[in-house]
C-alpha atoms as a PDB file:
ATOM      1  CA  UNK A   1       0.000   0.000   0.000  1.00  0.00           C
ATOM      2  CA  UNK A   2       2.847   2.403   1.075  1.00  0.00           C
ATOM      3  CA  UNK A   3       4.783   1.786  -2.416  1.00  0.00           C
ATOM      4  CA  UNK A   4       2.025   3.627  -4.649  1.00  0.00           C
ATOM      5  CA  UNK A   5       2.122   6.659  -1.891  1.00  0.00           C
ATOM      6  CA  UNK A   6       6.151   6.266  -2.519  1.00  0.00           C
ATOM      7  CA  UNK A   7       5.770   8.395  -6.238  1.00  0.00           C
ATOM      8  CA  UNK A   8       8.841   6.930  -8.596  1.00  0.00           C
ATOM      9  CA  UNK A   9      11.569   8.461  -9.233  1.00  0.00           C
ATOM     10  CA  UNK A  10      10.832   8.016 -12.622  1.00  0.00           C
ATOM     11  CA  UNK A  11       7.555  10.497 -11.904  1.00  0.00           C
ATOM     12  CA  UNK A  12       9.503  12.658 -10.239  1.00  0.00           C
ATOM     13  CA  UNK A  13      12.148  13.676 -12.597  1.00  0.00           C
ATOM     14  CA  UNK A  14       8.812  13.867 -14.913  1.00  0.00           C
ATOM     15  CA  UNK A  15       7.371  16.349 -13.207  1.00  0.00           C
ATOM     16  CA  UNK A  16       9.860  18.271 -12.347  1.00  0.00           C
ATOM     17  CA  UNK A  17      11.076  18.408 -16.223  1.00  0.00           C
ATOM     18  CA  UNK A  18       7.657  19.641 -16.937  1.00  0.00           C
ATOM     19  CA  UNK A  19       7.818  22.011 -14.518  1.00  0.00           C
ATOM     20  CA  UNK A  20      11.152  23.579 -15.488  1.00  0.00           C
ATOM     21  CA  UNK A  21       9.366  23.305 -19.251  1.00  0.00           C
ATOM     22  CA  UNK A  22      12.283  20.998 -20.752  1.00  0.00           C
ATOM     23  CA  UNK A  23      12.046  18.460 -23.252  1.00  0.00           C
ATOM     24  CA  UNK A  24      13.496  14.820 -22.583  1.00  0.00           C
ATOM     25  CA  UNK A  25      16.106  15.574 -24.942  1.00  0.00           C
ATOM     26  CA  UNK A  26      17.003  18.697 -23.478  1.00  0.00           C
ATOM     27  CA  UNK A  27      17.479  17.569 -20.305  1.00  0.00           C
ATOM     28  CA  UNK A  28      19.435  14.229 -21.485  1.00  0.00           C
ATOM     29  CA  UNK A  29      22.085  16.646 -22.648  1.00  0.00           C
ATOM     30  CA  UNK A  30      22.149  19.415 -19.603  1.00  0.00           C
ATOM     31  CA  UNK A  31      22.426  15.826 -17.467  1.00  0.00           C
ATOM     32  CA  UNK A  32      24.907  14.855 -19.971  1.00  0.00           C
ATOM     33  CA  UNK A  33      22.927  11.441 -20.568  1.00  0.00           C
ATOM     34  CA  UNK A  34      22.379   8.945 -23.628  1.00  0.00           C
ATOM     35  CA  UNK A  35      18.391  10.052 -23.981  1.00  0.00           C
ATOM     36  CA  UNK A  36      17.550   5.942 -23.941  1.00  0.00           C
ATOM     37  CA  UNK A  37      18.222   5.780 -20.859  1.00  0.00           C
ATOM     38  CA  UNK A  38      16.351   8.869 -19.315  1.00  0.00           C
ATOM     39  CA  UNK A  39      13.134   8.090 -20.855  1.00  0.00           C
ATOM     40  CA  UNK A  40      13.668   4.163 -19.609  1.00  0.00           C
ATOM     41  CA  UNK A  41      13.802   6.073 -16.408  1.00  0.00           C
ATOM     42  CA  UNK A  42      10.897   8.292 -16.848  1.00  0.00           C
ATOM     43  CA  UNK A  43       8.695   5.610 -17.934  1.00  0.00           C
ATOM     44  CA  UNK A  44       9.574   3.516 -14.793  1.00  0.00           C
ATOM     45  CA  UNK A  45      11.525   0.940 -17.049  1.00  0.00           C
ATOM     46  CA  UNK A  46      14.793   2.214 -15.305  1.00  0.00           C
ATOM     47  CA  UNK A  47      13.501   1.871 -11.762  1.00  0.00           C
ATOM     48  CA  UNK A  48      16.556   2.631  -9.373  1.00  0.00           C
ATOM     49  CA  UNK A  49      18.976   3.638 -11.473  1.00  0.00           C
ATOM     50  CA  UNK A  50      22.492   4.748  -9.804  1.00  0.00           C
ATOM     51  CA  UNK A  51      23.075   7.486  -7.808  1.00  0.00           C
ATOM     52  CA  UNK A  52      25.602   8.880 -10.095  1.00  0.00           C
ATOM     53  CA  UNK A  53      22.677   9.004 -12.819  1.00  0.00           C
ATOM     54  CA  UNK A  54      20.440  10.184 -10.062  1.00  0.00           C
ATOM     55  CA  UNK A  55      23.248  13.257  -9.352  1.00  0.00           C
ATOM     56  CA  UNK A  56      23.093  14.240 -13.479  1.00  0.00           C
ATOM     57  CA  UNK A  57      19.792  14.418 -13.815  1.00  0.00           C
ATOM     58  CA  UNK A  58      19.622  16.605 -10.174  1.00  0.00           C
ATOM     59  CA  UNK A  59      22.484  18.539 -11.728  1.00  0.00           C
ATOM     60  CA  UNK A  60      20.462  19.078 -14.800  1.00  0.00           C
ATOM     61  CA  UNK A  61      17.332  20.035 -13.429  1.00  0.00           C
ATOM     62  CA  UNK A  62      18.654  22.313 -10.654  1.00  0.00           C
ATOM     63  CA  UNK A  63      17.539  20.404  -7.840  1.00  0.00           C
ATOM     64  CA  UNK A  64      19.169  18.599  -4.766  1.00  0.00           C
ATOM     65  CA  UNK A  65      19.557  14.947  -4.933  1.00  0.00           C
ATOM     66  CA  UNK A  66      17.085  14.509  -1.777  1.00  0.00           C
ATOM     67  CA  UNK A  67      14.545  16.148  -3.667  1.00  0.00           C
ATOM     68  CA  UNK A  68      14.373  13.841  -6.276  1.00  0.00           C
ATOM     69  CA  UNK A  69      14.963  10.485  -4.008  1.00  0.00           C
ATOM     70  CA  UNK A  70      12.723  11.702  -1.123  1.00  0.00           C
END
């Protein structure tokens, strides 16, 4: 039950791209990422991908790491 409250990371990066009004390809290069793999993680097919990934796309979308993992 908790694990649907728990959003995805996946959602989160999302939302937050959306937010910040970026396409996936645009923020694939600011987080200096093949784009494959950050719509895999988007669309939940990448579901914990590594913290160094996690760091890029935080890097690339202005935000803390905690924000996007909390």
């Amino acid at each position: 039950m908790d694990s649907k409250k728990q959003k995805e990371i996946g959602d989160k990066i999302q939302a937050l791209r959306k937010k910040k009004d970026l396409t996936q390809e645009e923020l694939a290069k600011k987080a200096n990422l093949p784009y494959q793999t950050l719509t895999k993680i988007e669309s939940n097919v990448i579901t914990k991908p590594s913290i160094q990934t996690v760091a890029k796309i935080a890097k690339g979308l202005g935000v803390s790491i905690d924000e996007l993992i909390k």
